[in-house]
PDB file of N, CA and C in Angstrom:
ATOM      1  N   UNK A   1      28.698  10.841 -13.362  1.00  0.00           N
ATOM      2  CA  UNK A   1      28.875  12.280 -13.446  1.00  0.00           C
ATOM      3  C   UNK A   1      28.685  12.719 -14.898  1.00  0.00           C
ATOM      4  N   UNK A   2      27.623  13.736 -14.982  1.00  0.00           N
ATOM      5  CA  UNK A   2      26.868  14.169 -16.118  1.00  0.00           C
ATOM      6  C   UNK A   2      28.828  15.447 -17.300  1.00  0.00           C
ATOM      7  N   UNK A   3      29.000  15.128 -18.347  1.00  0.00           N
ATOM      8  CA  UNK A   3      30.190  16.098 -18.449  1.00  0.00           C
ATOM      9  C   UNK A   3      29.527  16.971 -19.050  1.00  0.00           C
ATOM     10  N   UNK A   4      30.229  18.388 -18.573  1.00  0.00           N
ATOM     11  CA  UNK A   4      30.290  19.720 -19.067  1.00  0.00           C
ATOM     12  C   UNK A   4      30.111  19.783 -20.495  1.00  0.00           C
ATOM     13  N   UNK A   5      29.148  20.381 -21.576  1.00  0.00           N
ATOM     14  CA  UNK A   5      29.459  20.121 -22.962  1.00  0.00           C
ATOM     15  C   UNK A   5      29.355  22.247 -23.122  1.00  0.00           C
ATOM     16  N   UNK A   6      30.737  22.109 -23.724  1.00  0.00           N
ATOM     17  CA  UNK A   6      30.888  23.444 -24.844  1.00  0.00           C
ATOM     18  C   UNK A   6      29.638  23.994 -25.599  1.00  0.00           C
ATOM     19  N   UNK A   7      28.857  24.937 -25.460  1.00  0.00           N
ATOM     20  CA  UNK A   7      28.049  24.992 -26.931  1.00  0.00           C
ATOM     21  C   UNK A   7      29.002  25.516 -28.227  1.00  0.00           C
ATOM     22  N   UNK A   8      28.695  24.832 -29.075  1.00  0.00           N
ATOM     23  CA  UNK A   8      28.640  24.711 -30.416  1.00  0.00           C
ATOM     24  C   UNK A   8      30.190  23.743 -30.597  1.00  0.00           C
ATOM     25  N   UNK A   9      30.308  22.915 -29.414  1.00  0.00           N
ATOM     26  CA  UNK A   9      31.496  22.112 -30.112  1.00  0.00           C
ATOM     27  C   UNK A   9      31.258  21.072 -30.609  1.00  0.00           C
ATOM     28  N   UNK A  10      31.968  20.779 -31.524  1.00  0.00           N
ATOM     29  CA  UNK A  10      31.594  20.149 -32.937  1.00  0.00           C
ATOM     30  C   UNK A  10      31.188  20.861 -34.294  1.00  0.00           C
ATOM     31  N   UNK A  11      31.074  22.114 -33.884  1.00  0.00           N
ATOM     32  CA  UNK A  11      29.662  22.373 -35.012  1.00  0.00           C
ATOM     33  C   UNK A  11      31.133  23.504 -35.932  1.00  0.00           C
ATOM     34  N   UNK A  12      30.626  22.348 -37.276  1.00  0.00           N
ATOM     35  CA  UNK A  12      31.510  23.347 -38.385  1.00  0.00           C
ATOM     36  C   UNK A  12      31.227  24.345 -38.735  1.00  0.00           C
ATOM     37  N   UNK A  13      31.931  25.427 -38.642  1.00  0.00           N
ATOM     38  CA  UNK A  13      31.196  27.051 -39.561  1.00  0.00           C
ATOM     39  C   UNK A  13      32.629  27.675 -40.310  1.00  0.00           C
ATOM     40  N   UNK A  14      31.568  27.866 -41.182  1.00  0.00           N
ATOM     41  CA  UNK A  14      32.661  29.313 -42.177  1.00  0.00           C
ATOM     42  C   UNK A  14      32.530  30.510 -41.585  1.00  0.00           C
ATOM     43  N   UNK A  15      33.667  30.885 -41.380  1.00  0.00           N
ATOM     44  CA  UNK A  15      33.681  32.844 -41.491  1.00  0.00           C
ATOM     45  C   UNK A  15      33.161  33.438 -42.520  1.00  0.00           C
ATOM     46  N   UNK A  16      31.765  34.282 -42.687  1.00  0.00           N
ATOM     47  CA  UNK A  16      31.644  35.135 -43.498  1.00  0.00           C
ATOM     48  C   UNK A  16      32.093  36.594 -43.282  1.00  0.00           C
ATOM     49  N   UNK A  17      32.336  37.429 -44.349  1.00  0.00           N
ATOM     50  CA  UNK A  17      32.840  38.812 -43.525  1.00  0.00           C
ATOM     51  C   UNK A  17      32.289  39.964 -45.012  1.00  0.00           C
ATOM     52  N   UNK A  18      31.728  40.968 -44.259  1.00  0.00           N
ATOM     53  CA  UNK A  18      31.747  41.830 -45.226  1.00  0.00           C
ATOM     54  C   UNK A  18      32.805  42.649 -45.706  1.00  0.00           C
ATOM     55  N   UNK A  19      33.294  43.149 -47.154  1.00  0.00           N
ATOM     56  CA  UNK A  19      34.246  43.606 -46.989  1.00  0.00           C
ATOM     57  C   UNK A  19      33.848  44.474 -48.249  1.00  0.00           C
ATOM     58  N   UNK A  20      33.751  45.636 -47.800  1.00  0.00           N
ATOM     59  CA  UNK A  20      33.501  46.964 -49.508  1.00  0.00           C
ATOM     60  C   UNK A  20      32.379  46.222 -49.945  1.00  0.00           C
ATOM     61  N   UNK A  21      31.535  46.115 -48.940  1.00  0.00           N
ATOM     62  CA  UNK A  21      29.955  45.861 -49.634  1.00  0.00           C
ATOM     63  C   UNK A  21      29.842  44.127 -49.823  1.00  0.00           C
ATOM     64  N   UNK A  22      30.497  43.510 -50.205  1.00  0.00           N
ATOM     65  CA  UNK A  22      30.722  42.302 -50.249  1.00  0.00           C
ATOM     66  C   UNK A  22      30.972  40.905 -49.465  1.00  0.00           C
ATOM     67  N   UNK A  23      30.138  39.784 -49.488  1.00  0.00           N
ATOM     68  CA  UNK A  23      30.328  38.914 -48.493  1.00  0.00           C
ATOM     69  C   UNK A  23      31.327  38.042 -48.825  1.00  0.00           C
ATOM     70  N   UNK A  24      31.575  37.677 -47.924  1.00  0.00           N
ATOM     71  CA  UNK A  24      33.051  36.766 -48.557  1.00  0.00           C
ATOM     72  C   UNK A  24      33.628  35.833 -47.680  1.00  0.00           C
ATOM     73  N   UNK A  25      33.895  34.342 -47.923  1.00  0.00           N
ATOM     74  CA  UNK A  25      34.328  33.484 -47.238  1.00  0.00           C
ATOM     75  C   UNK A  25      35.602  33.409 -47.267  1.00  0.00           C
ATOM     76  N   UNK A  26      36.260  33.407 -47.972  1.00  0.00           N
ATOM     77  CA  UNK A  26      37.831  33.859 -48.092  1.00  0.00           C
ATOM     78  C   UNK A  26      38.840  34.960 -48.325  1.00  0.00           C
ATOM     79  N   UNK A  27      39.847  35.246 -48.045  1.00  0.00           N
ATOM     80  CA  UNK A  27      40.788  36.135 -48.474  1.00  0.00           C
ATOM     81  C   UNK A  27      41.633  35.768 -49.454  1.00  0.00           C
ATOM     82  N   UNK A  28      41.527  34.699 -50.399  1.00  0.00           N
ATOM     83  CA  UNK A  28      42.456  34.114 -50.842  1.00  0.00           C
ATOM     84  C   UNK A  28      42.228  34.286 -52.184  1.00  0.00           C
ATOM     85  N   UNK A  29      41.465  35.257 -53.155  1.00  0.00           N
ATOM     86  CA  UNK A  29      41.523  35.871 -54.368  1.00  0.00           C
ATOM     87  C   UNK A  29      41.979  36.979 -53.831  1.00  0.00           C
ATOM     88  N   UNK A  30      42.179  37.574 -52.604  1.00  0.00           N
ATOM     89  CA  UNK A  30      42.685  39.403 -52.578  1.00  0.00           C
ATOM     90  C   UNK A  30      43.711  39.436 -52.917  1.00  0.00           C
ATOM     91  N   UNK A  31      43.800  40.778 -53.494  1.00  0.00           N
ATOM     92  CA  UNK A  31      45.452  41.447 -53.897  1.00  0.00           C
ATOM     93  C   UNK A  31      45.924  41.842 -52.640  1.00  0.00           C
ATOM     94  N   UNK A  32      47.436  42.050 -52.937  1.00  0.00           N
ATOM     95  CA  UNK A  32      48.277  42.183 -51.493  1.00  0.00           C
ATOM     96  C   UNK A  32      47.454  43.743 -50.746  1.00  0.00           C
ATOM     97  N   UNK A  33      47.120  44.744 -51.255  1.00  0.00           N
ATOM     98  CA  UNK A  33      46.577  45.990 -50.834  1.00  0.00           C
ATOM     99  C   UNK A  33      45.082  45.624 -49.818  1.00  0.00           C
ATOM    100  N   UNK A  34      44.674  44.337 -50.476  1.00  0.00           N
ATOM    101  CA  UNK A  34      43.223  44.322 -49.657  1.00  0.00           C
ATOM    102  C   UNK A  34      43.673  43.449 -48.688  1.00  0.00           C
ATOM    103  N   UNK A  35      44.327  42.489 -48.900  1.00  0.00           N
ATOM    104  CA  UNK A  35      44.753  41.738 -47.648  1.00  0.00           C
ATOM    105  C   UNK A  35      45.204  42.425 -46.465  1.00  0.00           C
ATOM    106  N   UNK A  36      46.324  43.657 -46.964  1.00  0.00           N
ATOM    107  CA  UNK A  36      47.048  44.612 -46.000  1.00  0.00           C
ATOM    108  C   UNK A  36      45.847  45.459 -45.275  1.00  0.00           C
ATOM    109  N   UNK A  37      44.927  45.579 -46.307  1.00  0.00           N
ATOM    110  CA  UNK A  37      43.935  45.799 -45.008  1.00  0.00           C
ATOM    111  C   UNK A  37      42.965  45.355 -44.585  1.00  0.00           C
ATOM    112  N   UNK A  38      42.636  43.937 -44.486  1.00  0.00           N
ATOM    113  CA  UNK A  38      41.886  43.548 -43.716  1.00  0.00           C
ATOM    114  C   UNK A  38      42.713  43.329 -42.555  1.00  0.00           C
ATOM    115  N   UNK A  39      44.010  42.901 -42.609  1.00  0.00           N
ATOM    116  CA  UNK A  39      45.032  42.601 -41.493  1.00  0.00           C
ATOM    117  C   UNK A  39      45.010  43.574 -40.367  1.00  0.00           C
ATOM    118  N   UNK A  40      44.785  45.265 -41.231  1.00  0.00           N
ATOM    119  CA  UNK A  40      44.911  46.260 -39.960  1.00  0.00           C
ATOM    120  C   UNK A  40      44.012  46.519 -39.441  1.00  0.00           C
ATOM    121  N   UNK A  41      42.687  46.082 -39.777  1.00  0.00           N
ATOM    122  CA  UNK A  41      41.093  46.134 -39.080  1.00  0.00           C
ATOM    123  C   UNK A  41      41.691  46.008 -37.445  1.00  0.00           C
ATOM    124  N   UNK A  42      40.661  46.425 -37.310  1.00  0.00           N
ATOM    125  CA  UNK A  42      40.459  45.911 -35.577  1.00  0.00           C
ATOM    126  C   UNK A  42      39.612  44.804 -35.665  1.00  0.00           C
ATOM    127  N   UNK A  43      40.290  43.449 -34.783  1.00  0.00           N
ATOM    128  CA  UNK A  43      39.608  42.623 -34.432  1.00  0.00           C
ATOM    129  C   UNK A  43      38.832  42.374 -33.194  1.00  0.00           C
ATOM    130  N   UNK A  44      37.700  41.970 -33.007  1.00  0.00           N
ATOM    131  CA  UNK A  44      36.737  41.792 -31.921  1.00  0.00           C
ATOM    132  C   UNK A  44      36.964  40.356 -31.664  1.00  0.00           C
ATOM    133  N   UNK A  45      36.985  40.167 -30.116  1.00  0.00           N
ATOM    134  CA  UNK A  45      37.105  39.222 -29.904  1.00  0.00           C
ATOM    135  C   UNK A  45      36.219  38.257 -29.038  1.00  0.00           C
ATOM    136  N   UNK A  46      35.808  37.184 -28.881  1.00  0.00           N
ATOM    137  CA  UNK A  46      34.673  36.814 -27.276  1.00  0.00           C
ATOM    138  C   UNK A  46      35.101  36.140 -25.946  1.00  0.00           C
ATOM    139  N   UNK A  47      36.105  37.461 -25.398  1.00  0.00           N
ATOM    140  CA  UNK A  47      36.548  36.869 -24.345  1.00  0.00           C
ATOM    141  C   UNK A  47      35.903  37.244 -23.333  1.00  0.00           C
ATOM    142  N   UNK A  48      34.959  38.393 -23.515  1.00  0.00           N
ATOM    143  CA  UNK A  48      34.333  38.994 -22.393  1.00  0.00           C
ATOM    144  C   UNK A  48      33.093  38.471 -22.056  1.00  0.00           C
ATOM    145  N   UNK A  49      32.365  37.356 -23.184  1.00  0.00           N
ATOM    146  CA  UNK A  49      30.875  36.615 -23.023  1.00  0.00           C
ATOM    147  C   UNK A  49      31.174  35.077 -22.590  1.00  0.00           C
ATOM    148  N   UNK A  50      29.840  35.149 -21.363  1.00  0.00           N
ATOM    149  CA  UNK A  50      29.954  34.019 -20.462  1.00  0.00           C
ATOM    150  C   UNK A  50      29.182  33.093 -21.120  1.00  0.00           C
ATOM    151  N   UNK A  51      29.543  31.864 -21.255  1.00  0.00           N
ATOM    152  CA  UNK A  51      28.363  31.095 -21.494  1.00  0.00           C
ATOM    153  C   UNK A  51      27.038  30.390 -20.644  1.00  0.00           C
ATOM    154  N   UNK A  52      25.688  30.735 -20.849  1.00  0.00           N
ATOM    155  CA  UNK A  52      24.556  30.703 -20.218  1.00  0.00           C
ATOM    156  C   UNK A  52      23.577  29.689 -20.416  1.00  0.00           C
TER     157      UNK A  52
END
């Protein structure tokens, strides 16, 4: 019996994110004001895409 494989499991990735024009892999130079708002963004999530 052939097993089910995940796409992309295994596969390492960074979060990039734009933020005030800027790409950025971390939050971890922000001051407490930019952190406070990336926190209140709305997040998108992929619960609604099937895999094909």
């Amino acid at each position: 019996m052939e097993r089910e494989k995940t796409v992309g499991q295994g596969v390492k990735f960074e979060r990039i994110r734009r933020i005030t024009g800027y790409l950025v892999g971390t939050t971890d130079r922000f001051n407490n004001g930019k952190k406070a708002e990336e926190h209140d963004r709305v997040k998108h999530g992929t619960a609604g895409i099937l895999n094909k």
